[in-house]
PDB file of N, CA and C in Angstrom:
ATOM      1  N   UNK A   1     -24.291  93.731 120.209  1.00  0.00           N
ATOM      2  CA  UNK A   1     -23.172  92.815 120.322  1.00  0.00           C
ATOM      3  C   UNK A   1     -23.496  91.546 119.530  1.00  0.00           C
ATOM      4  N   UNK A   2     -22.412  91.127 118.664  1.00  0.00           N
ATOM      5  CA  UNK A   2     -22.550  89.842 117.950  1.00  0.00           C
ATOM      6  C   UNK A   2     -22.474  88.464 118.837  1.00  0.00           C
ATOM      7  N   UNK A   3     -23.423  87.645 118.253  1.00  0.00           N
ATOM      8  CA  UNK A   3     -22.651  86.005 119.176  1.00  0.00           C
ATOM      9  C   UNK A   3     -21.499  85.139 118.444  1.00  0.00           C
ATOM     10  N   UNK A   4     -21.180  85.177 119.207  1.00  0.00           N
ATOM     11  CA  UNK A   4     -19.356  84.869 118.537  1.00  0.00           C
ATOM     12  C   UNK A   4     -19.676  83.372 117.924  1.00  0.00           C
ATOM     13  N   UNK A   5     -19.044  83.094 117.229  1.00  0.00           N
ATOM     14  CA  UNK A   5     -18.895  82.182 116.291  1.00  0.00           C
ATOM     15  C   UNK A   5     -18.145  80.855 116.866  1.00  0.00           C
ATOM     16  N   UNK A   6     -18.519  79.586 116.644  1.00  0.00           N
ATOM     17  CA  UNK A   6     -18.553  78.594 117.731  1.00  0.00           C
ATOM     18  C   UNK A   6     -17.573  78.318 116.875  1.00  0.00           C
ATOM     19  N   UNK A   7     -16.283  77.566 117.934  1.00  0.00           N
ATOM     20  CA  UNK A   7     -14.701  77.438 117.643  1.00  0.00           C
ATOM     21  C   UNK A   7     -14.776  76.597 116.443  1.00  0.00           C
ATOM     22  N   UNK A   8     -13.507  76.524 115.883  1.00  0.00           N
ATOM     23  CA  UNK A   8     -13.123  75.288 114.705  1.00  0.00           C
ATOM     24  C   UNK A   8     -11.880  74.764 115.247  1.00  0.00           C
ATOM     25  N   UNK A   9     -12.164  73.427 115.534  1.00  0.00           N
ATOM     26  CA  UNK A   9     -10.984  72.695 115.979  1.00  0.00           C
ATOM     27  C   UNK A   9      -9.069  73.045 115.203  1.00  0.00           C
ATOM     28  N   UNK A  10      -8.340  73.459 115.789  1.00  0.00           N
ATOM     29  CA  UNK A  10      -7.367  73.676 114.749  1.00  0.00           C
ATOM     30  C   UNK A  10      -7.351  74.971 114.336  1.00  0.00           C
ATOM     31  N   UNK A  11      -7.566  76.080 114.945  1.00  0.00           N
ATOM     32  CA  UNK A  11      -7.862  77.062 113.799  1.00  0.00           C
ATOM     33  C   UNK A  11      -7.826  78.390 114.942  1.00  0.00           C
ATOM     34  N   UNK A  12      -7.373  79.860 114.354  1.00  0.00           N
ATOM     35  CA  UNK A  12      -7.208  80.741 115.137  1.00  0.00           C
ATOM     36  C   UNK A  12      -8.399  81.632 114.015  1.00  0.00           C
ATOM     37  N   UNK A  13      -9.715  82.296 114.604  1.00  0.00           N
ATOM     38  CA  UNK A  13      -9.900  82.882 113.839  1.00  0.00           C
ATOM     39  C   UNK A  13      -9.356  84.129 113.483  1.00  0.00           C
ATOM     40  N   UNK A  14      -9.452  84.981 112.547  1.00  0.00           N
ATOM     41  CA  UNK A  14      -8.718  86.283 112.468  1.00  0.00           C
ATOM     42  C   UNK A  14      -9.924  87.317 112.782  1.00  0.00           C
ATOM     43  N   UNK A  15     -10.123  87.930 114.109  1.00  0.00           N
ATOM     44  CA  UNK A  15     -11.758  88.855 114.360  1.00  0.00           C
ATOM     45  C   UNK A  15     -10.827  89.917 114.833  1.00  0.00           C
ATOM     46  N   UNK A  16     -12.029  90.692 115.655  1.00  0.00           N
ATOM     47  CA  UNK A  16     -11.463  91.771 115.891  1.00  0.00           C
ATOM     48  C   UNK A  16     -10.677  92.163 117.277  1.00  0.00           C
ATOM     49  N   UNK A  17     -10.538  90.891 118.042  1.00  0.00           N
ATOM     50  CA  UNK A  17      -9.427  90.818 118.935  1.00  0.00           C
ATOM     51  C   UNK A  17      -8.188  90.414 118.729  1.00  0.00           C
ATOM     52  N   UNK A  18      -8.452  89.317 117.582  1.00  0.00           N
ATOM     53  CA  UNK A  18      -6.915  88.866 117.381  1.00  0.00           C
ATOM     54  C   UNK A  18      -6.045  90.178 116.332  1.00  0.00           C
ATOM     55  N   UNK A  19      -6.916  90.848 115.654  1.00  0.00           N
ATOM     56  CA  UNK A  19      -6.750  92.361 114.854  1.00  0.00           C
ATOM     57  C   UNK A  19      -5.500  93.195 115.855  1.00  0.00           C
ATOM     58  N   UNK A  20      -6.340  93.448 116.553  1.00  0.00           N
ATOM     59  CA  UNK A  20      -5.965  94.361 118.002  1.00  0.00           C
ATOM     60  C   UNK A  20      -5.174  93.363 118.684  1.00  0.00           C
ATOM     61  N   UNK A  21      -4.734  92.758 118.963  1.00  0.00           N
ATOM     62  CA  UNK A  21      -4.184  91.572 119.602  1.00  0.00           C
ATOM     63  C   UNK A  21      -2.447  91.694 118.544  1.00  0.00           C
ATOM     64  N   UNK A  22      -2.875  91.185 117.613  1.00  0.00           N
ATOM     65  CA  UNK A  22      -1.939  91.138 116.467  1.00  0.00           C
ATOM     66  C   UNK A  22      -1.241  92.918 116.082  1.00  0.00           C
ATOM     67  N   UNK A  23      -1.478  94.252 116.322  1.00  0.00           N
ATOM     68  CA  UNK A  23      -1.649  94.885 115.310  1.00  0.00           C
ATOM     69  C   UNK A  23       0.006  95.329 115.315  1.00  0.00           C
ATOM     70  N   UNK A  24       0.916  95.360 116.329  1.00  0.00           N
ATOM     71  CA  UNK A  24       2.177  95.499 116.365  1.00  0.00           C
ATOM     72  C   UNK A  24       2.620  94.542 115.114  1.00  0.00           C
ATOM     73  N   UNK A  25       2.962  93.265 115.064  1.00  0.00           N
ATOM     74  CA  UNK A  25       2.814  92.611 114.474  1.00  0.00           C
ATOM     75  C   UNK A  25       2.635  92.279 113.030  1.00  0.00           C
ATOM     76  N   UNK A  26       1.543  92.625 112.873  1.00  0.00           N
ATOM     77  CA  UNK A  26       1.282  92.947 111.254  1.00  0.00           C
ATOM     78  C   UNK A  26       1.704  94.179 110.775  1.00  0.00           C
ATOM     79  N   UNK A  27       1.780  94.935 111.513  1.00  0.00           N
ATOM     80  CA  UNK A  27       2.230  96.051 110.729  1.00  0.00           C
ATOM     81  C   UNK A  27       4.272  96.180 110.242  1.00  0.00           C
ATOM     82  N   UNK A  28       4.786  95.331 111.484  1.00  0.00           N
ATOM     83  CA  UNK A  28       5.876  94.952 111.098  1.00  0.00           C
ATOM     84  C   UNK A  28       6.264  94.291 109.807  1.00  0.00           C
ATOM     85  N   UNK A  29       5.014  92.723 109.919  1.00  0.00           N
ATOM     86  CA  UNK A  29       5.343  92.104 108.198  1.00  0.00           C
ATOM     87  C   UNK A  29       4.975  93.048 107.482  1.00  0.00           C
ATOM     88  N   UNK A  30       3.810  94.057 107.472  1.00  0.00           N
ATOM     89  CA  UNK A  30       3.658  94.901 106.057  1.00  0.00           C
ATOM     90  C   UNK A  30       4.656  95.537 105.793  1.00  0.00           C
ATOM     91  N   UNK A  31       5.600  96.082 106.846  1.00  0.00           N
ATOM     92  CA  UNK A  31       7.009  96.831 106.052  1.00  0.00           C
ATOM     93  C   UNK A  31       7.641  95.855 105.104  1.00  0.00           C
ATOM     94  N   UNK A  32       7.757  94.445 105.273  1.00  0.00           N
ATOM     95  CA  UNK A  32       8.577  93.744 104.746  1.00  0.00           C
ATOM     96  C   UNK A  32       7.917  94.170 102.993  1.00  0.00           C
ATOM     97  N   UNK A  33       6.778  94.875 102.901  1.00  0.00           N
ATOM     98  CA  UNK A  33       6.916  95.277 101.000  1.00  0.00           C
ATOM     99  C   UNK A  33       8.057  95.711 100.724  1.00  0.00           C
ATOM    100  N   UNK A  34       8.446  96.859 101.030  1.00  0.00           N
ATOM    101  CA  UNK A  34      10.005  97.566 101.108  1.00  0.00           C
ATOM    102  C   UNK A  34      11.398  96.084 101.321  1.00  0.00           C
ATOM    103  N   UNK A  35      12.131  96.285 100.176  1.00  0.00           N
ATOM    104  CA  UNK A  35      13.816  95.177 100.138  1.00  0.00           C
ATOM    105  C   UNK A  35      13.943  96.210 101.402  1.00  0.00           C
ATOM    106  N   UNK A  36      14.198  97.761 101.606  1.00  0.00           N
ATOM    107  CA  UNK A  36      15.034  98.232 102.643  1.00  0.00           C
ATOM    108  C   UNK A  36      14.802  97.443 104.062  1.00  0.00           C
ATOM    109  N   UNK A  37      13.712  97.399 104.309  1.00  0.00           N
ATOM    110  CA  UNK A  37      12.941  96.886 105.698  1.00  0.00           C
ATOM    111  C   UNK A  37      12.977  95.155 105.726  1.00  0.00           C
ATOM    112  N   UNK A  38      12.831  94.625 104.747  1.00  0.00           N
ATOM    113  CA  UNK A  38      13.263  93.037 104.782  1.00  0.00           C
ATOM    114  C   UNK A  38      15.114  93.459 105.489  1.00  0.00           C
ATOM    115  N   UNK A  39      15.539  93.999 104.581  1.00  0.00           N
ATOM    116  CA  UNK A  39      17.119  94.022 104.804  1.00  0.00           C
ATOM    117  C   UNK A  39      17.451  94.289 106.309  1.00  0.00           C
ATOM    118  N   UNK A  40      17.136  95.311 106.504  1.00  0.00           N
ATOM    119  CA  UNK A  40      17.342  95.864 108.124  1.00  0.00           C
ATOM    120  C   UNK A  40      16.903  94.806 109.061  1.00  0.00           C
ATOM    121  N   UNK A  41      15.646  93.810 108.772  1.00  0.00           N
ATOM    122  CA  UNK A  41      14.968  93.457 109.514  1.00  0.00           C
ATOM    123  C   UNK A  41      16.328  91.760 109.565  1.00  0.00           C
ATOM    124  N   UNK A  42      17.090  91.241 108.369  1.00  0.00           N
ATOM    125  CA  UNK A  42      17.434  90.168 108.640  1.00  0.00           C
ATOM    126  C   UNK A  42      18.771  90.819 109.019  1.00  0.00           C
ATOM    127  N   UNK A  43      19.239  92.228 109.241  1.00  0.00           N
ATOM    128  CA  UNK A  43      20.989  92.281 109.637  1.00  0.00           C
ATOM    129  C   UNK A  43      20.571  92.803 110.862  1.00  0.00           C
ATOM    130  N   UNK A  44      19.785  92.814 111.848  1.00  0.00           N
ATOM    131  CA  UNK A  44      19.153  92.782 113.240  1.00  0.00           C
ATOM    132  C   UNK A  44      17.919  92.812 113.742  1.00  0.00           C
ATOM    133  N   UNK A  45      16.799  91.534 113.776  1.00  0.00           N
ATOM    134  CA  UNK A  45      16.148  91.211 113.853  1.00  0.00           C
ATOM    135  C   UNK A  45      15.705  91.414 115.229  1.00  0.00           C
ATOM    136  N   UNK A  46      16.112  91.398 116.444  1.00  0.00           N
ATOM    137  CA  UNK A  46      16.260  91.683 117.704  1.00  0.00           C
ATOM    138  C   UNK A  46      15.992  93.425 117.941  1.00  0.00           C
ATOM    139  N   UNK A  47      16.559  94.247 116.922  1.00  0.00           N
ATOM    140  CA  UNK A  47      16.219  95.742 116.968  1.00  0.00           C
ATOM    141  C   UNK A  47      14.782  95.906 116.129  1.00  0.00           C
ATOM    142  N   UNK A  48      14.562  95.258 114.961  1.00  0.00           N
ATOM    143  CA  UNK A  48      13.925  95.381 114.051  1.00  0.00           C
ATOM    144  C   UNK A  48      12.125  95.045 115.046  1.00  0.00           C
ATOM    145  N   UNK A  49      12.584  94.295 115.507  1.00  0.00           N
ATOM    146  CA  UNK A  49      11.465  93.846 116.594  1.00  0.00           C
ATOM    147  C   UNK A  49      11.260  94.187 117.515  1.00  0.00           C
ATOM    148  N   UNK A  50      12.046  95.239 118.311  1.00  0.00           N
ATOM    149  CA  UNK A  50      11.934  96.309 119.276  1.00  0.00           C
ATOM    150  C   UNK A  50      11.133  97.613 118.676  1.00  0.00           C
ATOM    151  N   UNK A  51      11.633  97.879 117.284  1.00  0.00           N
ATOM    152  CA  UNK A  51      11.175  99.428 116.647  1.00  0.00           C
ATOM    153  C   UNK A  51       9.862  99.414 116.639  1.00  0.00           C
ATOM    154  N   UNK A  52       9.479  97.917 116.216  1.00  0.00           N
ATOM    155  CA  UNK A  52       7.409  98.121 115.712  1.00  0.00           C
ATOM    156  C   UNK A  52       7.060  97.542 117.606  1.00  0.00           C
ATOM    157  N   UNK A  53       7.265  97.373 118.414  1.00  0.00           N
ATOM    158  CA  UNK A  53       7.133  96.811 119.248  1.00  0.00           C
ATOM    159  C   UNK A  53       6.550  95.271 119.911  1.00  0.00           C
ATOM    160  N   UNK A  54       7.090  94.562 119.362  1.00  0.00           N
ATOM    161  CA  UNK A  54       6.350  93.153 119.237  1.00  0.00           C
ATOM    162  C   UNK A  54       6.675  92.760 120.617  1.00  0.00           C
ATOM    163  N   UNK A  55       5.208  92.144 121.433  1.00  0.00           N
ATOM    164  CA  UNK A  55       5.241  91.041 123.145  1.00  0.00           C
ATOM    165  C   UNK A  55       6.371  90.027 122.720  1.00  0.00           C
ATOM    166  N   UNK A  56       6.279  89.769 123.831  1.00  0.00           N
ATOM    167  CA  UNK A  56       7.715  88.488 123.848  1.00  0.00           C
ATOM    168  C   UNK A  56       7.094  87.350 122.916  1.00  0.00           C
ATOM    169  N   UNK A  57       5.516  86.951 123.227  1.00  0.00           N
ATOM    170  CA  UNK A  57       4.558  86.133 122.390  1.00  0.00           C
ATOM    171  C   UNK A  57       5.510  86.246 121.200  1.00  0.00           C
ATOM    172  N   UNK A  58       4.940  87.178 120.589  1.00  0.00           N
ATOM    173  CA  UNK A  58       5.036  87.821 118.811  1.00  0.00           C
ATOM    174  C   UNK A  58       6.740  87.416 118.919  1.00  0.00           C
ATOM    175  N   UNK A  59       7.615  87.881 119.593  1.00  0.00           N
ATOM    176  CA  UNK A  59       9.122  88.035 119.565  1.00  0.00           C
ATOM    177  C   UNK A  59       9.420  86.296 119.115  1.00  0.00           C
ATOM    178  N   UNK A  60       8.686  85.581 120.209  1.00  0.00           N
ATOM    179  CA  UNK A  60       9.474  84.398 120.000  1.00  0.00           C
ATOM    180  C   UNK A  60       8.615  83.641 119.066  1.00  0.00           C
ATOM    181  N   UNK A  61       7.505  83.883 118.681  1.00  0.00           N
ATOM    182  CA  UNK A  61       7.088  82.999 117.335  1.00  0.00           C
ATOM    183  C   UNK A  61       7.875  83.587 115.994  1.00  0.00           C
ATOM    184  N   UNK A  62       8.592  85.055 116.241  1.00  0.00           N
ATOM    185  CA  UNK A  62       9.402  85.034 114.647  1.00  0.00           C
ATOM    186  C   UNK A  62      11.142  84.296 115.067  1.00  0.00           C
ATOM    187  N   UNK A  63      11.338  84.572 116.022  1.00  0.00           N
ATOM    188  CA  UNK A  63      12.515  83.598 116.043  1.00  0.00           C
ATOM    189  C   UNK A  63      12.362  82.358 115.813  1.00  0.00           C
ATOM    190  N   UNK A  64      11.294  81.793 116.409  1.00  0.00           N
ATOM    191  CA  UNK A  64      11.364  80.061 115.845  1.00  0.00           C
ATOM    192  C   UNK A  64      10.492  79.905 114.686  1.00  0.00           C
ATOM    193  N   UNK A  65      10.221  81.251 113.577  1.00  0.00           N
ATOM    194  CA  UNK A  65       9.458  80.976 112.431  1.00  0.00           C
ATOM    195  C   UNK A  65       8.415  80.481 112.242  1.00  0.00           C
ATOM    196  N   UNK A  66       7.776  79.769 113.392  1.00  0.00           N
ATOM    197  CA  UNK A  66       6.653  79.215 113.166  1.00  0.00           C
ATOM    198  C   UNK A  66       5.510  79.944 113.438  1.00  0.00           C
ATOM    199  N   UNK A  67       4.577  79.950 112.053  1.00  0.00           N
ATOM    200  CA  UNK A  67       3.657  80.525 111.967  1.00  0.00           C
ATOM    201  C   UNK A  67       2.197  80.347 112.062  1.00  0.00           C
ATOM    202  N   UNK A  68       2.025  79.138 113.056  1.00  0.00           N
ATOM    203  CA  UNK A  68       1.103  79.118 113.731  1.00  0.00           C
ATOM    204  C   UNK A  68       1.185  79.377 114.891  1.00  0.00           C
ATOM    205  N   UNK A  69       1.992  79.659 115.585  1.00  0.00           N
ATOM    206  CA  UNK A  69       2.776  80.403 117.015  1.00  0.00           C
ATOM    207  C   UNK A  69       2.603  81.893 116.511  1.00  0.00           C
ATOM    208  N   UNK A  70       2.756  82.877 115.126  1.00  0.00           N
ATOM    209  CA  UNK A  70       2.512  84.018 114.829  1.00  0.00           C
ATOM    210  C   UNK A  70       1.275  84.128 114.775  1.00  0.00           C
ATOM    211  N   UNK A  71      -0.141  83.060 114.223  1.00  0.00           N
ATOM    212  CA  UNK A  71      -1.476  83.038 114.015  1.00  0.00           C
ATOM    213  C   UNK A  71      -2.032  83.099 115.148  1.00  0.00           C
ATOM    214  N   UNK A  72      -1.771  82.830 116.422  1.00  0.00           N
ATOM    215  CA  UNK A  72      -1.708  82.778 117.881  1.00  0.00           C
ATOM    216  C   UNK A  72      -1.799  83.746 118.669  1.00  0.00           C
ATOM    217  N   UNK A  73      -0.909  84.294 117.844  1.00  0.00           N
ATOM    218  CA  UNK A  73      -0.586  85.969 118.497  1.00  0.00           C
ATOM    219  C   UNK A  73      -0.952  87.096 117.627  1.00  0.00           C
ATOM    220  N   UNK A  74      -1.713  86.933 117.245  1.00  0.00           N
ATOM    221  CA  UNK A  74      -3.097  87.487 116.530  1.00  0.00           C
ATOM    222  C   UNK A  74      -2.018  87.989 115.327  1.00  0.00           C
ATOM    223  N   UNK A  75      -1.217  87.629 114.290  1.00  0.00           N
ATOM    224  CA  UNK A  75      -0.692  87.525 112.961  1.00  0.00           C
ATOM    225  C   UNK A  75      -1.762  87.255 112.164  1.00  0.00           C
ATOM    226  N   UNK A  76      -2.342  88.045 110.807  1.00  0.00           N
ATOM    227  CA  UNK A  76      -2.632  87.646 109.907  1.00  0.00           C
ATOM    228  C   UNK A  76      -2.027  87.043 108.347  1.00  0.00           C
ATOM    229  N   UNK A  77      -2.326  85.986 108.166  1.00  0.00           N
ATOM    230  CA  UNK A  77      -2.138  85.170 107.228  1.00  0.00           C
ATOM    231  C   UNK A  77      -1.367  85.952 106.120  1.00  0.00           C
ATOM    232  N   UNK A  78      -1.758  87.157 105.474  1.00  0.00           N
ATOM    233  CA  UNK A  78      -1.863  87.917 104.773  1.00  0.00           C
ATOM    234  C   UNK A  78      -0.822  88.605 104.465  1.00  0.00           C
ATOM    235  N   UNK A  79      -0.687  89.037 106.152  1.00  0.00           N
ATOM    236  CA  UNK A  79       0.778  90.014 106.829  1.00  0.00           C
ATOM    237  C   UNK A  79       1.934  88.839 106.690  1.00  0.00           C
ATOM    238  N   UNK A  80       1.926  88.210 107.027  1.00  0.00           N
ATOM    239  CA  UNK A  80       2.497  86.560 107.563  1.00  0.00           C
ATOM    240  C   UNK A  80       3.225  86.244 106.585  1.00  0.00           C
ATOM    241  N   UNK A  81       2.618  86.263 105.375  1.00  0.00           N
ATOM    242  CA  UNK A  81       3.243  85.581 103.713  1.00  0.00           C
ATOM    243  C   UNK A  81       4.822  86.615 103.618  1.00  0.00           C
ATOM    244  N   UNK A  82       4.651  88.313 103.589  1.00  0.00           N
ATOM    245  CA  UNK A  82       5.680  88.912 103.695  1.00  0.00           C
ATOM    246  C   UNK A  82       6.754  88.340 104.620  1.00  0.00           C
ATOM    247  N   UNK A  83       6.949  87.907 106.211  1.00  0.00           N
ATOM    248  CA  UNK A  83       7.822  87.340 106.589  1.00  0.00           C
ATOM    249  C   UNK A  83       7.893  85.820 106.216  1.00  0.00           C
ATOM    250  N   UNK A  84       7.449  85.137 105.855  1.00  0.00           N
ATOM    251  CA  UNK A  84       8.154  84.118 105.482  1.00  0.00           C
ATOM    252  C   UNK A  84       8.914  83.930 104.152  1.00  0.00           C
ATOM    253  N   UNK A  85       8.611  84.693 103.183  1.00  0.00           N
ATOM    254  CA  UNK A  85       8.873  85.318 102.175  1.00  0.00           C
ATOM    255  C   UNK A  85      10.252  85.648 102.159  1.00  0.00           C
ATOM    256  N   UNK A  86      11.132  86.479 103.486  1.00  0.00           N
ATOM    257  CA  UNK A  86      12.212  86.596 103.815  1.00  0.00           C
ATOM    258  C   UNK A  86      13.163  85.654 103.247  1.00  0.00           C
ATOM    259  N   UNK A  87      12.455  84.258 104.332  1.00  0.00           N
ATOM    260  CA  UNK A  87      13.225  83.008 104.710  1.00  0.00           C
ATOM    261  C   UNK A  87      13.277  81.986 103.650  1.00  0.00           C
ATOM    262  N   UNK A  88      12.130  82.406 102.028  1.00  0.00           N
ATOM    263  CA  UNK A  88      12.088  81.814 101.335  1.00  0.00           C
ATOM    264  C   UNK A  88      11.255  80.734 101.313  1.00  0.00           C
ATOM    265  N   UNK A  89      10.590  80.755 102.478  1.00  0.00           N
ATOM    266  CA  UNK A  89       9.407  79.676 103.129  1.00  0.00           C
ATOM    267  C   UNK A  89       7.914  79.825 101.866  1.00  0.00           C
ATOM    268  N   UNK A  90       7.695  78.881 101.457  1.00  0.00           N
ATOM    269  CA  UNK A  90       6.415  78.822 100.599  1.00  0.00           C
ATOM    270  C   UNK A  90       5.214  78.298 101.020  1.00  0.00           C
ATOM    271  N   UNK A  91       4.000  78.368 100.644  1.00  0.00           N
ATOM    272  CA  UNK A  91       3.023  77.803 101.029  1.00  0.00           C
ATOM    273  C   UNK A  91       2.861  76.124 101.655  1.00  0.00           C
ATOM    274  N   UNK A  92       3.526  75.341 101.159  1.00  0.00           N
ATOM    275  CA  UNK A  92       3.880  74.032 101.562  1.00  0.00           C
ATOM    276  C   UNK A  92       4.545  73.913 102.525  1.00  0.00           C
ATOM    277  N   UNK A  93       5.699  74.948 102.679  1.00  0.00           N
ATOM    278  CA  UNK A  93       6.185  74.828 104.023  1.00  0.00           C
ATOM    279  C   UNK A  93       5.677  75.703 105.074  1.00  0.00           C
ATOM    280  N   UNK A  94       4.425  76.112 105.278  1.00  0.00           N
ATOM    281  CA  UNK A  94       3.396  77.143 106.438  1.00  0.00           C
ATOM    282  C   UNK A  94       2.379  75.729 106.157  1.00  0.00           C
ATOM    283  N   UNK A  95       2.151  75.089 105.107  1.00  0.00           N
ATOM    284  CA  UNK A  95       1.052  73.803 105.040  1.00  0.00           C
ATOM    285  C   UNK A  95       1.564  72.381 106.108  1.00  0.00           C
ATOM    286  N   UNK A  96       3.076  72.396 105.754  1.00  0.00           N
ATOM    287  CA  UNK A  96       3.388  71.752 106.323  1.00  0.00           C
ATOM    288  C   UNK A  96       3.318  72.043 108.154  1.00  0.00           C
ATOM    289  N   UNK A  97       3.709  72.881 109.082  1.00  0.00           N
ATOM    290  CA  UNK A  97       4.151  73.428 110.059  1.00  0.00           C
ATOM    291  C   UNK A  97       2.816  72.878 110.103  1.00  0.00           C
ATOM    292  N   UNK A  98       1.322  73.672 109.764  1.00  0.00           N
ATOM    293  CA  UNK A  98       0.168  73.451 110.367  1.00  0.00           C
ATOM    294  C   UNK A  98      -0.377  72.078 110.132  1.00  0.00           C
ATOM    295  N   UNK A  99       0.096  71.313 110.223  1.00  0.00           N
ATOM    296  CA  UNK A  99      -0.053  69.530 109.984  1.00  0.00           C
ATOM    297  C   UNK A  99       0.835  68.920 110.844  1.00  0.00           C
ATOM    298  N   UNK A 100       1.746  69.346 111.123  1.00  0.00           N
ATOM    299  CA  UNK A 100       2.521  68.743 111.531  1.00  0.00           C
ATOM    300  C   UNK A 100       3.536  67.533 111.093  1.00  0.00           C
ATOM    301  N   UNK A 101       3.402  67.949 109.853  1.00  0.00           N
ATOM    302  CA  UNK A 101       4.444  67.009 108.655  1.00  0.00           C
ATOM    303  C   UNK A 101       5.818  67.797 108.422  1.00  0.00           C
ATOM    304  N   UNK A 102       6.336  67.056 107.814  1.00  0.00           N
ATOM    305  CA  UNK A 102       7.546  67.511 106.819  1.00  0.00           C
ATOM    306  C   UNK A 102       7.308  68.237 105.844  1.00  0.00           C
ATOM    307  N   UNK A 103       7.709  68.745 104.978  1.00  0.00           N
ATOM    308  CA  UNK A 103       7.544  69.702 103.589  1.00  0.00           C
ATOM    309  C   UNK A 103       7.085  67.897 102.414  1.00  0.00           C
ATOM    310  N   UNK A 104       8.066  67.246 103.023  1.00  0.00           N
ATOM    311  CA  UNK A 104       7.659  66.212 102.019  1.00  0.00           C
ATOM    312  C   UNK A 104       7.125  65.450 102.027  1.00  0.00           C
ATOM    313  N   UNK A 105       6.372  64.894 103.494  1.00  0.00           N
ATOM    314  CA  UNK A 105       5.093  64.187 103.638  1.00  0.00           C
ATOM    315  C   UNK A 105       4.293  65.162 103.360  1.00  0.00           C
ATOM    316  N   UNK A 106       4.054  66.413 103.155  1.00  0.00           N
ATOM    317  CA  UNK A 106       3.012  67.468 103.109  1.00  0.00           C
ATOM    318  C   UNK A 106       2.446  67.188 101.766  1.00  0.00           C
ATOM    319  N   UNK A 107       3.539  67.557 100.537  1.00  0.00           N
ATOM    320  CA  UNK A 107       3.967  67.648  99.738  1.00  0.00           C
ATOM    321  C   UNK A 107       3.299  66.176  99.143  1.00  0.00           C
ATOM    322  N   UNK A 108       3.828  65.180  99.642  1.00  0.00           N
ATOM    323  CA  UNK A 108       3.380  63.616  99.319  1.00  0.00           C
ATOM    324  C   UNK A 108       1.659  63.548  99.468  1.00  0.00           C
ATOM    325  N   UNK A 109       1.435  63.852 100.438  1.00  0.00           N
ATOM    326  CA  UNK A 109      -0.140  64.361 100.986  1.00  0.00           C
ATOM    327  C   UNK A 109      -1.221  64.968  99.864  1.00  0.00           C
ATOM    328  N   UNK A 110      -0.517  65.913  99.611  1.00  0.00           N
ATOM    329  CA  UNK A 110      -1.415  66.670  98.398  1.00  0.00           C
ATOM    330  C   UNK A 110      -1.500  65.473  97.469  1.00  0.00           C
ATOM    331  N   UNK A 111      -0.369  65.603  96.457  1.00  0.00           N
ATOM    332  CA  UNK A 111      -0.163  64.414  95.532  1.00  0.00           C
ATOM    333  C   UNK A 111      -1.261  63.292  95.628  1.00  0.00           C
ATOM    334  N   UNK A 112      -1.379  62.842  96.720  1.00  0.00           N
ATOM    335  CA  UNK A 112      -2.062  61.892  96.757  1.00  0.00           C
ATOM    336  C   UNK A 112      -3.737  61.959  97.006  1.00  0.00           C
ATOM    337  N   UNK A 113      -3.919  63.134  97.875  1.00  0.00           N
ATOM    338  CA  UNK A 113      -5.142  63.613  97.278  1.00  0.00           C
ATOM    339  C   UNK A 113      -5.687  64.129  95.912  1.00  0.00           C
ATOM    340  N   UNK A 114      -5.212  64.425  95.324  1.00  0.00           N
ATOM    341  CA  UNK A 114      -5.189  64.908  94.032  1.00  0.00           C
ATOM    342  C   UNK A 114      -5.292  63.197  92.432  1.00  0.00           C
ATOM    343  N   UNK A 115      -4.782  62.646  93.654  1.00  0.00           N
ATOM    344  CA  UNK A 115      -5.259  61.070  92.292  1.00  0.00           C
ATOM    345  C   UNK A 115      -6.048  60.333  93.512  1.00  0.00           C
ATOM    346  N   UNK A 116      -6.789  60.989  93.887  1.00  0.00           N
ATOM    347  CA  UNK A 116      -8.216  59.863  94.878  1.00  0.00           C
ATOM    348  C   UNK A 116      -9.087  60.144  93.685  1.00  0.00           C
TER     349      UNK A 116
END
């Protein structure tokens, strides 16, 4: 048995519980490769999320999109990019959510690290 790896403030790791934890879940965003399965998934999202079987957890972090509420519920990052991808959501706006900024204080944020 391994000794588990001492927490990081802020942070869900991705091991092999949140794997198993997550695996309904991810396997749902991996359909989203397929337009058919994005499609089905935004003209009833409520069925689409019954078929792969997602906990109420998983259910209600894709209704309110937020994807540190999906990282939670053992979502990988990876899987994750396909549904937000849907919504047109980009890296700045999953940067933003996990900060707790706006897209454009986020956005302002970088910028300004970038001329320190």
């Amino acid at each position: 048995m391994s000794t588990p790896l001492p927490p990081i403030p802020g942070t869900t790791p991705f091991d092999g519980e949140q794997a198993q934890k997550g695996y309904a879940l991810n396997k749902m965003c991996f359909s989203f490769n397929e337009e058919a399965n994005r499609n089905a998934f935004v003209a009833d999202e409520e069925g689409y999320m019954r078929r792969y079987g997602l906990n109420e957890q998983q259910a209600a972090a894709i209704r309110a999109r937020n994807v540190l509420q999906l990282i939670a519920a053992g979502g990988n990052a990876y899987y994750l990019a396909k549904f937000a991808g849907i919504f047109k959501l980009d890296m700045q706006d999953i940067g933003a959510q996990q900060t707790g900024m706006t897209k454009e204080q986020f956005k302002a944020k970088l910028v300004a690290a970038n001329h320190s």
